[in-house]
Protein backbone atom coordinates (compact mmCIF):
# COMPACT_ATOMS: atom_id res chain seq x y z
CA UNK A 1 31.11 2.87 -11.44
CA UNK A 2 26.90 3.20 -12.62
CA UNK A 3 26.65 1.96 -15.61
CA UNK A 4 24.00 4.82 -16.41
CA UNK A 5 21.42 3.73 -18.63
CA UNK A 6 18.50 6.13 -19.49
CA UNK A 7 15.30 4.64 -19.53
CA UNK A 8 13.10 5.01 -22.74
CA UNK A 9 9.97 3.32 -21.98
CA UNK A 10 9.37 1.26 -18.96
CA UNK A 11 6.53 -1.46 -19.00
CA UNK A 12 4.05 -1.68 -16.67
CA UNK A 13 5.08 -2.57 -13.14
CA UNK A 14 5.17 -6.16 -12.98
CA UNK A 15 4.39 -8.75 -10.41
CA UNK A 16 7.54 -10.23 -9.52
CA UNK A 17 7.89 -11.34 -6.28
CA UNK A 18 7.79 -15.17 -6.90
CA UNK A 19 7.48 -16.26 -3.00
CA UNK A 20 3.68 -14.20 -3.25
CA UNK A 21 1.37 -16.80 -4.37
CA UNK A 22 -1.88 -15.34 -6.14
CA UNK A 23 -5.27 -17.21 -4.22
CA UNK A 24 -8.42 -15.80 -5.32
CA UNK A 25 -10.17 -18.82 -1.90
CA UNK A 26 -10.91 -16.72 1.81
CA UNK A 27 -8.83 -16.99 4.54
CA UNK A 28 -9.69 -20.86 5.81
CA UNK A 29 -11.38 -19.56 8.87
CA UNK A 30 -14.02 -17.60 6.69
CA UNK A 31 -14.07 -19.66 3.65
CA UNK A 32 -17.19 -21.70 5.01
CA UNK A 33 -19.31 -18.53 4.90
CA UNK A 34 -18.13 -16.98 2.20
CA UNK A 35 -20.29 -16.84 -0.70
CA UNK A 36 -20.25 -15.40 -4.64
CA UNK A 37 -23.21 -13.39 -5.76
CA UNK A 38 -22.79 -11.55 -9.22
CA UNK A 39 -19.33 -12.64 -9.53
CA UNK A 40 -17.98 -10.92 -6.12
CA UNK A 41 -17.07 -12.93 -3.70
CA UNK A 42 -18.27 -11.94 -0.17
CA UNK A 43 -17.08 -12.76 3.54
CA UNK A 44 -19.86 -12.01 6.58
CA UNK A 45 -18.65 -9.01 8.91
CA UNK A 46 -20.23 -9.03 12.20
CA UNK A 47 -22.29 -6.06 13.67
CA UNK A 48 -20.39 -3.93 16.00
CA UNK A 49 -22.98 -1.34 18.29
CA UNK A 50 -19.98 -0.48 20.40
CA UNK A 51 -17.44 0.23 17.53
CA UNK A 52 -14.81 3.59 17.91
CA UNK A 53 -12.69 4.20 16.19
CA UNK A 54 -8.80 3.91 16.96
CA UNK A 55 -7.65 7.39 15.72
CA UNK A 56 -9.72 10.22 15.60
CA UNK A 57 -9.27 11.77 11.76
CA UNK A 58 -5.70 13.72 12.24
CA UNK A 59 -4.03 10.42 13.96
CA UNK A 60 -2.23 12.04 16.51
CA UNK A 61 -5.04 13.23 19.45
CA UNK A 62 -6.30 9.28 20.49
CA UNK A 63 -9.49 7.63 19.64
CA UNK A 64 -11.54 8.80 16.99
CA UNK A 65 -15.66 9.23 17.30
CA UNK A 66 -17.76 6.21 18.13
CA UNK A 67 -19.75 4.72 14.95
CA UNK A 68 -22.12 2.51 15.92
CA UNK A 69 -22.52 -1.02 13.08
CA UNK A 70 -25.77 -1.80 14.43
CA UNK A 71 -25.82 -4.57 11.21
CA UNK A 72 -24.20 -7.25 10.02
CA UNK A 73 -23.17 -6.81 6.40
CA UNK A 74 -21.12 -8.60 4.14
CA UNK A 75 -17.88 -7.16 1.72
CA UNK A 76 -15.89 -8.08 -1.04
CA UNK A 77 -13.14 -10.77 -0.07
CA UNK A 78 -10.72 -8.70 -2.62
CA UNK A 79 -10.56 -5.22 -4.19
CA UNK A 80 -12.26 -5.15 -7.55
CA UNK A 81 -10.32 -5.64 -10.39
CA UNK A 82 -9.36 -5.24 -13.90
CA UNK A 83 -11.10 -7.98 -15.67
CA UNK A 84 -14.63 -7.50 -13.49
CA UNK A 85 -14.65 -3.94 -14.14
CA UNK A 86 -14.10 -4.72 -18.15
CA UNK A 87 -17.30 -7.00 -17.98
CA UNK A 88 -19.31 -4.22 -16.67
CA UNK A 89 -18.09 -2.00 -19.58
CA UNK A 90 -18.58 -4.70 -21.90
CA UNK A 91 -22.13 -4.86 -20.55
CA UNK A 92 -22.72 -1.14 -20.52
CA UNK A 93 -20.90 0.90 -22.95
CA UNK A 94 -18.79 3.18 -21.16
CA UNK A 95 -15.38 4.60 -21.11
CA UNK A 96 -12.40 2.60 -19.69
CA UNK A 97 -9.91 4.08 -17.24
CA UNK A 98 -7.69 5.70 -18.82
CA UNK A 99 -4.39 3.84 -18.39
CA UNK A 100 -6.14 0.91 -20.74
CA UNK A 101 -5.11 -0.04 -23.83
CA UNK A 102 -8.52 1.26 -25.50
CA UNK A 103 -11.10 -0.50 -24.12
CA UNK A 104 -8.94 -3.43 -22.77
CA UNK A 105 -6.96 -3.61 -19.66
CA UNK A 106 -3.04 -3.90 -19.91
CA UNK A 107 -2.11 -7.29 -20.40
CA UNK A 108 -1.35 -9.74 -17.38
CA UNK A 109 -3.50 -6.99 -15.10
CA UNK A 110 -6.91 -9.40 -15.88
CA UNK A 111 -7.03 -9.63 -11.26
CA UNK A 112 -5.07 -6.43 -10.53
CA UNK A 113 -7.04 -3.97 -8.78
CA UNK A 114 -9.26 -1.16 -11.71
CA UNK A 115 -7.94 2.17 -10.68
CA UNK A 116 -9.39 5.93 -11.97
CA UNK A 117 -12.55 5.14 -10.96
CA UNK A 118 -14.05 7.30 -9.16
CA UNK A 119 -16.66 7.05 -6.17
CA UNK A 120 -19.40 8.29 -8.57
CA UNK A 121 -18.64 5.58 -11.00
CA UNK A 122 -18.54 2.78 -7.85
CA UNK A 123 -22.06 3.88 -7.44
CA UNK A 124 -23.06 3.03 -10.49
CA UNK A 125 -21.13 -0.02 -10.48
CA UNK A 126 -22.87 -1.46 -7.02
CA UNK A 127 -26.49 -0.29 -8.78
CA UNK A 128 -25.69 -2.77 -11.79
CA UNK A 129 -24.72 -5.18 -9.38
CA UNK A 130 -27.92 -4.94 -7.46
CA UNK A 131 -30.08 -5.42 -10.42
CA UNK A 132 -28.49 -8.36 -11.42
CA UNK A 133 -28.47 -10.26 -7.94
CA UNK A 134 -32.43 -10.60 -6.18
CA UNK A 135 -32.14 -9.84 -2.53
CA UNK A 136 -28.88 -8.30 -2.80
CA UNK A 137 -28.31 -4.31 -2.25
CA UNK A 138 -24.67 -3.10 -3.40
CA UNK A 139 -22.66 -0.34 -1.94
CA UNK A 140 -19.60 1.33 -1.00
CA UNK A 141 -18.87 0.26 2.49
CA UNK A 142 -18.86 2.94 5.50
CA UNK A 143 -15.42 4.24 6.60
CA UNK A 144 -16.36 2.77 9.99
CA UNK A 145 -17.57 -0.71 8.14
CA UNK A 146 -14.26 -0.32 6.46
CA UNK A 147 -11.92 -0.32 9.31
CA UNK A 148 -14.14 -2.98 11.47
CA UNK A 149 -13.44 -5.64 8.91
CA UNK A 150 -10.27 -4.27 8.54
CA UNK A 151 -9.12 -4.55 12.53
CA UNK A 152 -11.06 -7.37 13.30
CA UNK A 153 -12.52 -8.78 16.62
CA UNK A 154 -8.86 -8.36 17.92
CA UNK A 155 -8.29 -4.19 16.98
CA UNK A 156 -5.50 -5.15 15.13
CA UNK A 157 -3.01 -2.41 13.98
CA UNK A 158 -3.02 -4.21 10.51
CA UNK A 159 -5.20 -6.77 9.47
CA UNK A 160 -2.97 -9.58 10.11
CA UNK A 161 -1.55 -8.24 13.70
CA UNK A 162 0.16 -5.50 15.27
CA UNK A 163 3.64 -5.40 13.38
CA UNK A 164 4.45 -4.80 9.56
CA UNK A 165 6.42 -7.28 9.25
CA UNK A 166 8.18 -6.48 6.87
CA UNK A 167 11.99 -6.89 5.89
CA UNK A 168 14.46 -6.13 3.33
CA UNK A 169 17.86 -7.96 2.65
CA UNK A 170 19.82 -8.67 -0.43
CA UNK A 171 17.44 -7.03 -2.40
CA UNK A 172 14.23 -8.80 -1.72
CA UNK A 173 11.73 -7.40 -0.26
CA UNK A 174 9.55 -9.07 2.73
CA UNK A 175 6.16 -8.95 3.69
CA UNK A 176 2.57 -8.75 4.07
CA UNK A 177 1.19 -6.25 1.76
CA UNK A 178 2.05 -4.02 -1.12
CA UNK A 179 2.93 -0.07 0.01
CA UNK A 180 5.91 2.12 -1.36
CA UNK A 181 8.83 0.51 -0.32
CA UNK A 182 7.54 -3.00 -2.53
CA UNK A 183 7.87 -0.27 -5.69
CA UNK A 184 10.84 0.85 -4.94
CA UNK A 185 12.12 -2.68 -4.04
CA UNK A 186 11.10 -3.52 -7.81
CA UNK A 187 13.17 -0.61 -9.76
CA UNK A 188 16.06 -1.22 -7.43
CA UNK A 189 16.63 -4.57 -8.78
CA UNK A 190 15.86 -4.42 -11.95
CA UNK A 191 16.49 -0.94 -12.98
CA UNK A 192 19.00 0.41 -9.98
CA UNK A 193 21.40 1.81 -12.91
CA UNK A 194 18.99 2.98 -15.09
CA UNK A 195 19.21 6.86 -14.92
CA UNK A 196 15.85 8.73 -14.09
CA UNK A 197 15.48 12.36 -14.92
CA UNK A 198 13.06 14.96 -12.51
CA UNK A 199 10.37 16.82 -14.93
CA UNK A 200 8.28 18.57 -12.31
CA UNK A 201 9.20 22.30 -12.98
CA UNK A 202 8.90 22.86 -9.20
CA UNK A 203 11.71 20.41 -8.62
CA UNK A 204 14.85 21.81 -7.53
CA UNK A 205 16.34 19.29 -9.06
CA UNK A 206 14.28 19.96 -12.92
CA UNK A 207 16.21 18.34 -15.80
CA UNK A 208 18.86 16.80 -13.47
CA UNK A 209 19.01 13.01 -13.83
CA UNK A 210 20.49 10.33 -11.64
CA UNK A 211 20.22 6.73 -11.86
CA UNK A 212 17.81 5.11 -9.52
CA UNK A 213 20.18 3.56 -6.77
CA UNK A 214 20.89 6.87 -5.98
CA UNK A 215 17.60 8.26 -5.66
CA UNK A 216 16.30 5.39 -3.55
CA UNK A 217 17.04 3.27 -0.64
CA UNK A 218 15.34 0.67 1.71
CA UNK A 219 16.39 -0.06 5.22
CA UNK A 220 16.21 -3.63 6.65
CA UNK A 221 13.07 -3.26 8.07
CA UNK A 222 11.72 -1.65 5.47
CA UNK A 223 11.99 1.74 5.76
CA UNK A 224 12.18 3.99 2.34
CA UNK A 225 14.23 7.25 1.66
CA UNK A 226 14.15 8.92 -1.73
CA UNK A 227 10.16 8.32 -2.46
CA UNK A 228 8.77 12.08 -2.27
CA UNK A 229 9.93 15.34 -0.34
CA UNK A 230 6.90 17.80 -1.03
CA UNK A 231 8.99 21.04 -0.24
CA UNK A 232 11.39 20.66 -2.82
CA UNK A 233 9.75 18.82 -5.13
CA UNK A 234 12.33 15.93 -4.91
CA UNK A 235 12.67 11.94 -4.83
CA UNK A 236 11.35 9.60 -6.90
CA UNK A 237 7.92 10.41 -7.64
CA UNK A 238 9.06 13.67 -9.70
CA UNK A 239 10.86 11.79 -12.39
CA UNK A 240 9.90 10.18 -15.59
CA UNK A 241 10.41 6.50 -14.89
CA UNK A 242 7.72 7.07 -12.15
CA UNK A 243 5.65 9.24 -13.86
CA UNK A 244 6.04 5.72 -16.78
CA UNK A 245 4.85 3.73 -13.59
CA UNK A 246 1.48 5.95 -13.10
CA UNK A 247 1.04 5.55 -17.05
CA UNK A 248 0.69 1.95 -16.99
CA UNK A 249 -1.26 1.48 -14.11
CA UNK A 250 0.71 1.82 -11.08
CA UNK A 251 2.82 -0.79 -9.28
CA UNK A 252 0.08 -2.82 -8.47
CA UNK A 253 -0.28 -6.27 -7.30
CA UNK A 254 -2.76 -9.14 -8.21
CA UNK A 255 -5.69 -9.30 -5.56
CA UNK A 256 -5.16 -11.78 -3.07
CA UNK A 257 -1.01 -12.08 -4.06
CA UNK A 258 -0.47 -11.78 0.06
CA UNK A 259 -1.99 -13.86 1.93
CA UNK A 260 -0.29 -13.72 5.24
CA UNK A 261 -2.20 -10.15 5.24
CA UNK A 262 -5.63 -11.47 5.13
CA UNK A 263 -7.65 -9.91 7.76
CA UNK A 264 -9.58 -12.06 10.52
CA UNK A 265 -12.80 -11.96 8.38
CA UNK A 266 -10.94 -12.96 5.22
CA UNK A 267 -10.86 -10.00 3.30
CA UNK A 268 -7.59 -9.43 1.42
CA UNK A 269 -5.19 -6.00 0.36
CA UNK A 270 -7.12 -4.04 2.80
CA UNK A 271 -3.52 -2.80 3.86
CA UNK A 272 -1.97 -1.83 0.33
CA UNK A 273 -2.16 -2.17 -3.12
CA UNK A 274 -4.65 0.40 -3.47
CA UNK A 275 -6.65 3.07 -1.19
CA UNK A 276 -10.13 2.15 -1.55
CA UNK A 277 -12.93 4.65 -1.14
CA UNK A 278 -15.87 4.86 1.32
CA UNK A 279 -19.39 6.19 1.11
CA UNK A 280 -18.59 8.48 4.29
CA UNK A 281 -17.76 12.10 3.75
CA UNK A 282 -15.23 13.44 5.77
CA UNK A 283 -13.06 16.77 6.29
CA UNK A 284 -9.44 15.73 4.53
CA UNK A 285 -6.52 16.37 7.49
CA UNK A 286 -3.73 14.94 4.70
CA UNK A 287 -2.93 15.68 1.09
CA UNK A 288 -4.20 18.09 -1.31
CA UNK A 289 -7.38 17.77 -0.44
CA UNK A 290 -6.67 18.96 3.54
CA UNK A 291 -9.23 20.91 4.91
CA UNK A 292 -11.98 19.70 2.07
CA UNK A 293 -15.50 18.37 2.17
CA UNK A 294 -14.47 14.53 0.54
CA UNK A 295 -14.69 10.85 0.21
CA UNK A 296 -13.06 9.07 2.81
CA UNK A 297 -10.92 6.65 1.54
CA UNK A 298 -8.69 3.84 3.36
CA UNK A 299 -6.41 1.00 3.42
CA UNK A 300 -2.97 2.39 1.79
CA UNK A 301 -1.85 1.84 -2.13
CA UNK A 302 1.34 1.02 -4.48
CA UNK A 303 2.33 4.49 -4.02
CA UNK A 304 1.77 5.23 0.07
CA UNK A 305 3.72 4.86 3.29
CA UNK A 306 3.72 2.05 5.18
CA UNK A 307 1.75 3.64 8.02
CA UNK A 308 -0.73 4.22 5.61
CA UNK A 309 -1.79 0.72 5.35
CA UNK A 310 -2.59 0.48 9.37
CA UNK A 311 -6.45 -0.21 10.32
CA UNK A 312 -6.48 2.93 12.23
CA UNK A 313 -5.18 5.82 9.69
CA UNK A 314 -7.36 8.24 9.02
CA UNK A 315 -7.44 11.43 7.28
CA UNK A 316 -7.23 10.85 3.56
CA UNK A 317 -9.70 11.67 1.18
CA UNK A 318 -10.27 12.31 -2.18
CA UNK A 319 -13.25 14.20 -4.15
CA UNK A 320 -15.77 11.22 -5.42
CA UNK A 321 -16.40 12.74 -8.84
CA UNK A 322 -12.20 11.90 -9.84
CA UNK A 323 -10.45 8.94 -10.59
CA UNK A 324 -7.25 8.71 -9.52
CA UNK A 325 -3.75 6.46 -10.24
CA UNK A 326 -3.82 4.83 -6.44
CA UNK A 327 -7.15 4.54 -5.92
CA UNK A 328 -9.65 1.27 -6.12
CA UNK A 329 -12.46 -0.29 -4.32
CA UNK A 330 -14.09 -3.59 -2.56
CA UNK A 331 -17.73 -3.39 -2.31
CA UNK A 332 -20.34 -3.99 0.50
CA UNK A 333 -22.95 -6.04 0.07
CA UNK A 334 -26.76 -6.56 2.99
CA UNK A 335 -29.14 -9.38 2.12
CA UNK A 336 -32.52 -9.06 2.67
């Protein structure tokens, strides 16, 4: 029988998975021409005249538009995180995101990815970064850019090949990047009895509770049940432990904590962890925001499928002026 315990207030997601070794050093094949300018580190992307993309914007009618990368450019190695974000604050005087502790970050999330911050704010972020480094011009990378460094000479269906590769099996989850299932792998084993309660009034389900076990459930390969049904308002994104999760900053990883999914250029987490957003506009196909004028934004998060964290998915985009709980950047850099 559960032994039903009701969860009062959960810490911030940890990083627990002790075979994923934090590396902040590229991928050995790029690490000669990487380079650091204004604390970022940057890996060289090669131009790409003939690039098209794999999926056109609604994934499911072939090849998307071709998108021409008539330059080389270069882009950030890893999303940015906590602890750069804080010395841009520290340098400027704004806000911080709002799942900080005041104007800290929470502790032991110094090199997770900064969420809530929205495209506007990246922009403002890449200008700083500009004035600060002579030669260098800062940017959000194109949604085309994005997914060329994110495919790789190859047209890889993730950055580090053409399977997930992940697994599940005796509780431990497998593989090479951090989507959904690596959450719900997390509260499984350490809080599978703990009892969560749904608080979205739309739930059909409102006020019932059940512990977590029975909410969620992972398949060997991977696959997660219980995470969200939209038309009833169910699973586990409609209860308070989750909602707990959001609070404290998601269930985010360090930057560079997988390394098997470093992409050919040696960029890292551009499958998971957290979306990141693009300076391309685009009509939204998925979400919310479907059918809207928005930022394009890529890669998968903490809190998204595993098919969201393929090179080719498209469709997703948020509006730049919000900040939002799965949600980061990397930044693209020309010289010259």
């Amino acid at each position: 029988m559960l032994s039903r315990r009701k969860l009062i207030a959960l810490p911030g997601a940890a990083w627990t998975t002790a075979a994923l070794g934090t590396t902040l050093a590229p991928r050995a094949s790029a690490a000669t021409a990487a380079t650091t300018v204004a604390g970022q580190t940057l890996v060289p992307v090669p131009a790409n005249p003939s690039f098209v993309f794999a999926a056109d914007t609604s994934n499911n009618a072939g090849a998307g538009e071709a998108s021409a990368i008539a330059s080389a450019y270069w882009l950030g190695a890893y999303q940015v995180t906590n602890a750069q974000w804080q010395t841009y604050l520290d340098d400027t005087g704004l806000s911080a995101p709002n799942y900080w502790d005041g104007d800290s970050y929470p502790p032991d999330r110094a090199t997770h990815p900064v969420l809530y911050i929205s495209a506007d704010q990246v922009d403002a972020y890449c200008a700083w970064l500009t004035a600060q480094s002579d030669g260098w011009t800062f940017r959000l990378p194109t949604e085309a850019e994005w997914e060329n460094a994110a495919r790789g000479p190859d047209s890889l269906a993730y950055p580090w090949g053409d399977d997930t590769g992940t697994a599940y099996a005796d509780g431990v989850l497998t593989g090479n990047y951090n989507f959904n299932a690596v959450c719900a792998a997390y509260y499984l084993a350490n809080y599978g009895d703990t009892v969560a309660t749904y608080t979205d009034r739309q739930s059909t389900l409102y006020g019932q509770s059940f512990a977590i076990s029975e909410i969620l459930s992972i398949s060997a390969t991977g696959a997660l049940t219980g995470w969200l049904t939209f038309a009833t308002h169910t699973g586990f994104c409609f209860t308070d432990v989750y909602q707990a999760c959001v609070d404290a900053g998601g269930h985010t990883t360090p930057v560079g904590s997988y390394p098997t999914g470093v992409s050919a250029y040696g960029a890292y987490d551009m499958a998971g962890n957290a979306f990141e957003w693009t300076s391309s506009l685009v009509i939204a196909t998925i979400g919310g925001e479907a059918g809207a004028l928005c930022n394009c934004v890529r890669g998968g998060s903490w809190y998204a499928s595993a098919r969201s964290g393929g090179t080719g998915y498209r469709g997703e985009g948020r509006d730049g002026s919000g900040g939002y709980p799965t949600i980061g950047f990397r930044i693209a850099a020309d010289q010259g």
